[in-house]
Protein backbone atom coordinates (compact mmCIF):
# COMPACT_ATOMS: atom_id res chain seq x y z
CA UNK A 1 -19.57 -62.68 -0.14
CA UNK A 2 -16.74 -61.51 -2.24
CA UNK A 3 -18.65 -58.48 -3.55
CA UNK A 4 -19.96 -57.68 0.23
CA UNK A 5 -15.97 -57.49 1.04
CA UNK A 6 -15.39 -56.04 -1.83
CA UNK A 7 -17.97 -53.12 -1.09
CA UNK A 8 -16.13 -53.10 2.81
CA UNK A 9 -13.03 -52.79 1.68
CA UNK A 10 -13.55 -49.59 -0.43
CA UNK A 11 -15.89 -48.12 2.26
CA UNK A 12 -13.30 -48.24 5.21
CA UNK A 13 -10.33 -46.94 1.75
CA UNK A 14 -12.83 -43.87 1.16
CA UNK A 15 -13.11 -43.24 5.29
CA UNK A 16 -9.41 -43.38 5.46
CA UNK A 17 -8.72 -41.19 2.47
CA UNK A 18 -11.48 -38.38 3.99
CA UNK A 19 -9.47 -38.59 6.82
CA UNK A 20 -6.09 -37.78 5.57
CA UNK A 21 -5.15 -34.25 5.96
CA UNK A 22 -5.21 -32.09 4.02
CA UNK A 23 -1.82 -30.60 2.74
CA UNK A 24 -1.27 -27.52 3.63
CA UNK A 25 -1.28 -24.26 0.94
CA UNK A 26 2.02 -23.11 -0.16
CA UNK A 27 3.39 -20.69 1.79
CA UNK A 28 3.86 -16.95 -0.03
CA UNK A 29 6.77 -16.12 -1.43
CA UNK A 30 8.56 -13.25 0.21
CA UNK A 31 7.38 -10.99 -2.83
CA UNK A 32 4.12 -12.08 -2.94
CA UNK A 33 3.73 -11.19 1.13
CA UNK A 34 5.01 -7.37 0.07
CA UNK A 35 2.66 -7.70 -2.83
CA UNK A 36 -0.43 -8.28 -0.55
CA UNK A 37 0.41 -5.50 1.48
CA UNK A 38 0.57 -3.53 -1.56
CA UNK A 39 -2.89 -4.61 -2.74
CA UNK A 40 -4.25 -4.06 0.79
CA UNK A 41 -2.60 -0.35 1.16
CA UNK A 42 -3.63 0.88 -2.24
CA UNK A 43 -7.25 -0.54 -2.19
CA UNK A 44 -7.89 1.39 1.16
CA UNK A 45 -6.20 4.56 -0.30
CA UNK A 46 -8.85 4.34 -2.89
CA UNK A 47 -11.42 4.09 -0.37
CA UNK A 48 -9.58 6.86 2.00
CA UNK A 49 -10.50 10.37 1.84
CA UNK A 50 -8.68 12.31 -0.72
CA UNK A 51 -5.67 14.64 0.06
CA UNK A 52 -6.40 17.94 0.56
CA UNK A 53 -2.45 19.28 0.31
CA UNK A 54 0.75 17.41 -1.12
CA UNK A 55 -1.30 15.77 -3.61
CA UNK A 56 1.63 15.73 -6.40
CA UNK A 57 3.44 13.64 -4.25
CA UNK A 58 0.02 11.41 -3.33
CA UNK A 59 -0.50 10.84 -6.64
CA UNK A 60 3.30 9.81 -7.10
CA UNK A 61 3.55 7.38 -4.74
CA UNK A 62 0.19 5.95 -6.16
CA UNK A 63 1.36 5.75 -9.47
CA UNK A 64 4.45 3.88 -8.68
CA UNK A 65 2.50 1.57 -6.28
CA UNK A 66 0.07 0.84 -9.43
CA UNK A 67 2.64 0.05 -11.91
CA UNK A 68 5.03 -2.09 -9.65
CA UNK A 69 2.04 -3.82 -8.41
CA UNK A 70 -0.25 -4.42 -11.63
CA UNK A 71 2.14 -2.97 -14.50
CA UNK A 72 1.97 0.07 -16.60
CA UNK A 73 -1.06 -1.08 -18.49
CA UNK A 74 -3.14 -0.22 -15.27
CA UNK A 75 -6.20 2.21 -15.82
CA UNK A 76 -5.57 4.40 -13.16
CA UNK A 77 -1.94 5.20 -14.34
CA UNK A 78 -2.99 7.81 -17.06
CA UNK A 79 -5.60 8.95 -14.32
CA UNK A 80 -2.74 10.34 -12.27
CA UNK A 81 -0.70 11.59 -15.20
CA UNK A 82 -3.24 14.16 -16.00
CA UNK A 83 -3.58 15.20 -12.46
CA UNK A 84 -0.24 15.84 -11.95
CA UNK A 85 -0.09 18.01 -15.26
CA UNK A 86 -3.04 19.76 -14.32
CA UNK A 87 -1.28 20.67 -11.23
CA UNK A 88 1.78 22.18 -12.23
CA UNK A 89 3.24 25.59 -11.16
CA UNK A 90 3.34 28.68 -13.41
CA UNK A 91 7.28 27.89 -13.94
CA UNK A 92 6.77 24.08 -14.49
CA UNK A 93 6.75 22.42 -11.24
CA UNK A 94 5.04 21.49 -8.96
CA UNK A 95 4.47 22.32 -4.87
CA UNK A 96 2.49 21.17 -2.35
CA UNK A 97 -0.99 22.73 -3.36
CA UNK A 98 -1.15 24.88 -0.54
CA UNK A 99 0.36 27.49 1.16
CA UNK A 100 3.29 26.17 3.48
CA UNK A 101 4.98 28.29 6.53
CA UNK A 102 7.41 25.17 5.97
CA UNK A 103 10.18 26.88 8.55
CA UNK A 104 7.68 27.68 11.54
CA UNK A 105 8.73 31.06 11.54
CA UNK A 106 5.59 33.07 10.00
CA UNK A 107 7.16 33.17 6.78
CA UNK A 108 4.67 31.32 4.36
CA UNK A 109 5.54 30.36 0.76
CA UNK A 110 2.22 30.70 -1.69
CA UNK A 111 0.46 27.86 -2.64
CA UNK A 112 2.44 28.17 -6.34
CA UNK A 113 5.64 27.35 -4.99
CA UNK A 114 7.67 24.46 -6.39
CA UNK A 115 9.90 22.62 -4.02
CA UNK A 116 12.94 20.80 -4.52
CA UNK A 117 11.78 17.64 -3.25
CA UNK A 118 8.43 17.37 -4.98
CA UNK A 119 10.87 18.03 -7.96
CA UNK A 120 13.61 15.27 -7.58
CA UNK A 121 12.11 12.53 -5.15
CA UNK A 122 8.30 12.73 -6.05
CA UNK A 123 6.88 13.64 -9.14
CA UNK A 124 10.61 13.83 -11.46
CA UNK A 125 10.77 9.84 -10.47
CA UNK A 126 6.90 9.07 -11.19
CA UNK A 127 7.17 10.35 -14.08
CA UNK A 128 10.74 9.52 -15.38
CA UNK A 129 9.53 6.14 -14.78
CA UNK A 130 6.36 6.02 -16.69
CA UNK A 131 8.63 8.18 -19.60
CA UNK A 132 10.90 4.82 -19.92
CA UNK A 133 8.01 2.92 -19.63
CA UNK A 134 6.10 4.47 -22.37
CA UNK A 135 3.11 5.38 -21.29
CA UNK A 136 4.46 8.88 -20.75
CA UNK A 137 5.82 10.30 -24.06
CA UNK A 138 6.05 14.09 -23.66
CA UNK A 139 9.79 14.94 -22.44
CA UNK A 140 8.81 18.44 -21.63
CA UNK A 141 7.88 18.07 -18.14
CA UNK A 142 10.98 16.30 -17.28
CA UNK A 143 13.44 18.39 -19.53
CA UNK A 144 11.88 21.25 -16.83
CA UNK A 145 12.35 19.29 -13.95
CA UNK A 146 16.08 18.91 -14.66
CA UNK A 147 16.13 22.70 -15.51
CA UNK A 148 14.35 23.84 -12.44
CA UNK A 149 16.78 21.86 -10.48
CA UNK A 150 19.67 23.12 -11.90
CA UNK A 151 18.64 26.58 -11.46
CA UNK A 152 17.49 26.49 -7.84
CA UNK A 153 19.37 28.66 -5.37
CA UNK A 154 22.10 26.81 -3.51
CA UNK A 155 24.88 26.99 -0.63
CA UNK A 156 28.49 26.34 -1.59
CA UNK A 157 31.43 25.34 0.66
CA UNK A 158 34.26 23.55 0.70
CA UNK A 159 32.78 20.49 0.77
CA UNK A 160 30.30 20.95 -2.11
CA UNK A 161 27.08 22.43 -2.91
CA UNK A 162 23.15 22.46 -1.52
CA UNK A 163 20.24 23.32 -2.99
CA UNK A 164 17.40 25.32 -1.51
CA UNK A 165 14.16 23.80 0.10
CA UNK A 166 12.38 25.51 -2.62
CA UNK A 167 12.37 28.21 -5.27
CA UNK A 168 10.78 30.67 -3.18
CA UNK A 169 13.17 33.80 -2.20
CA UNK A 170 12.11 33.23 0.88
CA UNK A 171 14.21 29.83 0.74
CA UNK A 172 17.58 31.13 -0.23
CA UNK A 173 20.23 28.94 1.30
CA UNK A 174 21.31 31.43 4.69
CA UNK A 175 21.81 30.87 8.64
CA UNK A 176 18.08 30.76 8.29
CA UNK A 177 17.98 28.33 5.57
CA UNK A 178 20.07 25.70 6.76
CA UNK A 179 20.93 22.41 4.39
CA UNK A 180 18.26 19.66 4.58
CA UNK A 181 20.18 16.52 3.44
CA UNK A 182 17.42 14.54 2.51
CA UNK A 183 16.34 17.24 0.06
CA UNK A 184 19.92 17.41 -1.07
CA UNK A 185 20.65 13.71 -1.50
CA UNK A 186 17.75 13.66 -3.23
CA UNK A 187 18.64 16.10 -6.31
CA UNK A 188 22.24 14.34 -6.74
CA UNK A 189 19.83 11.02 -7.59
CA UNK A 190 17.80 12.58 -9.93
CA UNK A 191 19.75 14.25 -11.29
CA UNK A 192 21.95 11.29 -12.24
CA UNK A 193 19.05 8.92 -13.30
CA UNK A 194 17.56 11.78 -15.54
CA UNK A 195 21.52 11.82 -17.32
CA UNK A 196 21.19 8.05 -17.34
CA UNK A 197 17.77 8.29 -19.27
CA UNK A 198 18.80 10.89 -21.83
CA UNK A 199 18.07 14.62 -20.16
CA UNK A 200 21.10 15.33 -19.73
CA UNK A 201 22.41 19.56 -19.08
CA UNK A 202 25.45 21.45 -19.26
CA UNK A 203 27.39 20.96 -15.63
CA UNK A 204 25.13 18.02 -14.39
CA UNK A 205 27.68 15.16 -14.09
CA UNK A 206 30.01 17.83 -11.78
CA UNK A 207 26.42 19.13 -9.91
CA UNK A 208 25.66 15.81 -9.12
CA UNK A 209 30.05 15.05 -7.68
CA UNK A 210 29.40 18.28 -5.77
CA UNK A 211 26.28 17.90 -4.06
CA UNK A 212 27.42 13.73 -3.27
CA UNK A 213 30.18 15.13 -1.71
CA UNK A 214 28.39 17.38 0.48
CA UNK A 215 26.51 14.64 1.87
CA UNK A 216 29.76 12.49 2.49
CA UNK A 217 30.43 15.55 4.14
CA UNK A 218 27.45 15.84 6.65
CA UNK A 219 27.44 12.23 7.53
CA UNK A 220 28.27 11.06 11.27
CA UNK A 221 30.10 8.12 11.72
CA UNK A 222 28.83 7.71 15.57
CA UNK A 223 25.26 7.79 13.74
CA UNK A 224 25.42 6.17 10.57
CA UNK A 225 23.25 8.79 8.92
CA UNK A 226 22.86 12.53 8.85
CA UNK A 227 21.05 15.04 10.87
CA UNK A 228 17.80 16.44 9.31
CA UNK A 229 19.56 19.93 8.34
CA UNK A 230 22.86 21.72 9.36
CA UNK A 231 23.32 22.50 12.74
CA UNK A 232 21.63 19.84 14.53
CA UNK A 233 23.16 17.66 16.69
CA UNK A 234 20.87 14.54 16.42
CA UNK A 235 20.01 12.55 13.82
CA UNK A 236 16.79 12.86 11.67
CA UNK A 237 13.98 10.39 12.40
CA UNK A 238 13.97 7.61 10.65
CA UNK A 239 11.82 7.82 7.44
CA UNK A 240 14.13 10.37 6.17
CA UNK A 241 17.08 8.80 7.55
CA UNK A 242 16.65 5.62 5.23
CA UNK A 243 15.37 7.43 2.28
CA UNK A 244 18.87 9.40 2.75
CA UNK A 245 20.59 5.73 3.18
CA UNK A 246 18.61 4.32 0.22
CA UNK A 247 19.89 7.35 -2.37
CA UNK A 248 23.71 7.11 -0.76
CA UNK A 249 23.45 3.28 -1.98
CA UNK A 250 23.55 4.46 -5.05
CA UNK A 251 26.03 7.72 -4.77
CA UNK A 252 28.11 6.46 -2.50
CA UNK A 253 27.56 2.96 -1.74
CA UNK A 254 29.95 2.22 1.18
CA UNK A 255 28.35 4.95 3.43
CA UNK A 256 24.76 4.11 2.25
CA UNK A 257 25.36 0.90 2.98
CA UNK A 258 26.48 1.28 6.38
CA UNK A 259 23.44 4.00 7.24
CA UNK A 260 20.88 1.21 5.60
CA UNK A 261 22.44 -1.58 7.96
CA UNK A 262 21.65 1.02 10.67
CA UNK A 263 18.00 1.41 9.88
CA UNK A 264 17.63 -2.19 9.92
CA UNK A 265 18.46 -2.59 13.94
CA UNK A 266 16.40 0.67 14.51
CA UNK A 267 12.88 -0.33 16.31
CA UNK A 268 9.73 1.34 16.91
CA UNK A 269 6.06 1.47 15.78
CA UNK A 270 5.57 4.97 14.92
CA UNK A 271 4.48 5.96 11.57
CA UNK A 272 8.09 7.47 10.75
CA UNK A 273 9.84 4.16 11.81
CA UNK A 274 7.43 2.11 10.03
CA UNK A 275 7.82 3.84 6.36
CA UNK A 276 11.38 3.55 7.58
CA UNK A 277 11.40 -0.06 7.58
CA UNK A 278 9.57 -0.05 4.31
CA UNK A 279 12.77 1.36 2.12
CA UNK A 280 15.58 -1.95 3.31
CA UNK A 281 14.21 -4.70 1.30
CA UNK A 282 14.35 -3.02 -2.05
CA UNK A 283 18.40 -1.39 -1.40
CA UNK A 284 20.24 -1.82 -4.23
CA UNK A 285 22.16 -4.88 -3.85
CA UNK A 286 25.79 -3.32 -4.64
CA UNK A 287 28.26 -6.13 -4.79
CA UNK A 288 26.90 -9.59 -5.97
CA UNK A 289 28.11 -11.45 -2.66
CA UNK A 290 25.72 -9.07 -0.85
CA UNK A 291 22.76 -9.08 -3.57
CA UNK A 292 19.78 -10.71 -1.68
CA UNK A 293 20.83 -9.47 1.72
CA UNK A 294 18.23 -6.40 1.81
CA UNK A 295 15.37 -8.59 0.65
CA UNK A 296 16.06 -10.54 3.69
CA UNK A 297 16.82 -8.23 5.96
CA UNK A 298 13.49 -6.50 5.15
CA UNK A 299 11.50 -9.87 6.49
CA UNK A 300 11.35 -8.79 9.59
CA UNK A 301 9.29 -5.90 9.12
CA UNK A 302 6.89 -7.77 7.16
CA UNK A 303 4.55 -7.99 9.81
CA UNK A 304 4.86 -4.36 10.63
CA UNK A 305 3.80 -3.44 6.95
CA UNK A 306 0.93 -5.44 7.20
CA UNK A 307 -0.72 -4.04 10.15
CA UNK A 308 0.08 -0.17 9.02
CA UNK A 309 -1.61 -1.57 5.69
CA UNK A 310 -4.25 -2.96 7.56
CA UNK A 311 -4.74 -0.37 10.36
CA UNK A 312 -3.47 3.32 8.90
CA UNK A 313 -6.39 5.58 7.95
CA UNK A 314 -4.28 8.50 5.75
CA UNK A 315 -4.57 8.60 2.09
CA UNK A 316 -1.42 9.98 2.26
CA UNK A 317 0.17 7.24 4.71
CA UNK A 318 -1.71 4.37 2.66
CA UNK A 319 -0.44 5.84 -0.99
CA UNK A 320 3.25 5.42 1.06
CA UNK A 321 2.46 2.20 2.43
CA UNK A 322 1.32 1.07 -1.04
CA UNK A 323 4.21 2.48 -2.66
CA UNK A 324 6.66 0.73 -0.34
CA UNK A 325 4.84 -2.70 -0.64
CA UNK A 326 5.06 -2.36 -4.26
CA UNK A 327 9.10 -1.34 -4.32
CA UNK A 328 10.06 -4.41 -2.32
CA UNK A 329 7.41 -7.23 -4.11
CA UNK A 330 9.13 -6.06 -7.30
CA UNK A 331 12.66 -5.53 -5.88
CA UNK A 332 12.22 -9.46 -3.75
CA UNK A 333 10.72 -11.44 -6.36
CA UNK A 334 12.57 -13.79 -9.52
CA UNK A 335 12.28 -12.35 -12.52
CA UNK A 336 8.94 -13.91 -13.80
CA UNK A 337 8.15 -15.91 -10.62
CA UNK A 338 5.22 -15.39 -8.18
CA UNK A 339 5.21 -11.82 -6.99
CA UNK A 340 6.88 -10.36 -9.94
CA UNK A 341 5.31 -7.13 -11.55
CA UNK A 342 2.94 -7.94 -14.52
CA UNK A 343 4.88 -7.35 -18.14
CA UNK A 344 2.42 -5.39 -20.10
CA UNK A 345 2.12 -3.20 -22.90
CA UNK A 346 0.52 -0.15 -22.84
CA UNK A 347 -2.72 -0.11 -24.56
CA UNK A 348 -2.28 3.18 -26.13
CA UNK A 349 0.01 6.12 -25.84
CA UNK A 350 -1.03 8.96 -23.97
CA UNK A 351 -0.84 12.46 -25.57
CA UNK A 352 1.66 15.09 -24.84
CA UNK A 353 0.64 17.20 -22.45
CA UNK A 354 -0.06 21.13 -22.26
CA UNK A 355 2.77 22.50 -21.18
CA UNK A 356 1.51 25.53 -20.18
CA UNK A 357 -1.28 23.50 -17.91
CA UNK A 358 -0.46 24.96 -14.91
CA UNK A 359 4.68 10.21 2.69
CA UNK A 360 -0.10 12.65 7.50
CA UNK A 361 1.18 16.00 5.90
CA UNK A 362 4.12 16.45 4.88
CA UNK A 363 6.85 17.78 8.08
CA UNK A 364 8.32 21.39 8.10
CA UNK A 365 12.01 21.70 8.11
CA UNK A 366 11.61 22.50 11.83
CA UNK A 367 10.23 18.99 13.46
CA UNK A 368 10.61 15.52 12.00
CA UNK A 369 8.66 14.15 9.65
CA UNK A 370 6.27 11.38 8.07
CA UNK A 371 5.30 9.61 5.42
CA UNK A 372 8.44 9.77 3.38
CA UNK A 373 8.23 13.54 3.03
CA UNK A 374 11.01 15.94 3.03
């Protein structure tokens, strides 16, 4: 009888145990959410058609999305390296790989320009990163970048100076050839992080005061941010209007500060707004009591990322999405906890290159633009 009881007693124990349910799988960190997106963006870039134009900037925004999300050690990293140095210019630099009537007005720069952008907010970073990094270990490239830069045409007023859209005579700073902040934002930070990582030139500390305090200059108060180029009287859409806000952060950090807080009450679902979104939750955090405050003000646009990640068909959009993903997983996450980017070695170092190797597309200076480009 006892062992009949005995046999009851752990039936209806096992029945009540199956029955329990079941606890529920930890929820994802904030930095591992961004990271999935990341992982979902760049695996259907891979899968994407390839670009046909702007592929040094592609490949860029790849590159950056593979090492933030899987580390430096990652196989397709040295992949990209050697396309980007088989696609430099004849002076060093690199363009869009096409021709580009860039202005709308007939006037179209060859296919071997180098722009100032692709210089100082695409390929200079990608690289300058993987050149700290290691994995990168010729400085030519990036001892060009700073002198192409610094030799570029520019305007000059009383409130500072601003480089050209591009080295092409055809781009001379004129009534024509207005300022494009973005553009110009974008040289004072790399110029600055190239001084801070050794490439340093004659008259690049007071290049970089000049050109900040041009765009202290252009910004509007009543906006918080800056109109796409001189003379317009609205303010640029807003994937250039937060990459703007993101590079003030660092130049100027009150007014970038108060342009980011702006792009964080700005809605919409287009493809602008979205890579927009994608820049808040990896702002530099300026003064420890506000350090945090970006990661969590990007939360809400978490779900956003996700379906562009999930939904966008553009190499180009996808590398951007990727790239974004990747910024704030590594920007959100404690150092060494869940999210965090992989700490690896690189497996070998990759040889100097040849230097004689010669964000949808990217938007003309005339109409607002996508996909992070300038």
């Amino acid at each position: 009888m006892r062992r009949i009881l005995a046999v009851l007693v752990a039936a209806v124990l096992t029945a009540a145990f199956l029955c329990l349910p079941t606890a529920p799988a930890a929820a994802l960190t904030r930095s591992e959410q961004w990271r999935a997106i990341g992982e979902t963006a760049i695996a259907r870039y891979e899968a994407a058609t390839p670009p046909t134009s702007f592929k040094p900037m592609v490949w860029s925004a790849a590159m950056l999305a593979y090492a933030d999300l899987r580390g430096w050690s990652d196989p397709h990293i040295p992949v990209l390296i050697d396309r980007l140095m088989d696609a430099r210019n004849p002076d060093g630099g690199w363009g869009v790989s096409a021709a580009l009537d860039a202005w709308q007005d007939g006037t179209k720069n060859p296919a071997s320009t180098t722009y100032t952008v692709t210089l100082s907010g695409h390929v200079g970073p990608a690289l300058l990163r993987a050149y700290q990094a290691g994995v990168f270990t010729d400085p030519e490239p990036l001892q060009t970048v700073v002198k192409l830069l610094m030799t570029t045409a520019k305007s000059t007023t009383s409130a500072g100076d601003c480089f050209a859209y591009s080295r092409a005579a055809a781009d001379v700073p004129s009534a024509d050839r207005p300022c494009i902040h973005n553009v110009n934002a974008s040289v004072a930070h790399y110029l600055l992080r190239s001084k801070a990582a050794g490439f340093d030139r004659g008259g690049l500390a007071a290049q970089v005061t000049s050109l900040t305090r041009r765009e202290i200059s252009a910004y509007n108060v009543s906006w918080a941010g800056w109109p796409y180029a001189d003379g317009r009287t609205v303010a640029q859409e807003l994937d250039h209007g937060s990459y703007s806000a993101l590079l003030m952060l660092d130049l100027a950090y009150p007014i970038g500060r108060e342009a980011m807080t702006a792009v964080v009450g700005r809605q919409g679902t287009d493809v602008d707004t979205v890579l927009g979104h994608l820049r808040i939750a990896a702002s530099p955090p300026g003064p420890p009591v506000f350090g945090g405050s970006w990661c969590a003000a990007g939360d809400r646009y978490i779900a956003e990322a996700q379906n562009a990640a999930q939904t966008w068909t553009s190499a180009t959009d996808l590398a951007a999405i990727a790239q974004g993903a990747a910024r704030n997983a590594a920007a959100c996450a404690e150092p060494g906890g869940p999210g965090a980017p992989p700490t690896t070695t690189p497996p070998t170092t990759r040889p100097a290159s040849d230097p004689t190797t010669p964000p949808s597309p990217w938007p003309d200076p005339t109409t607002a633009g996508s996909a992070g480009r300038s």
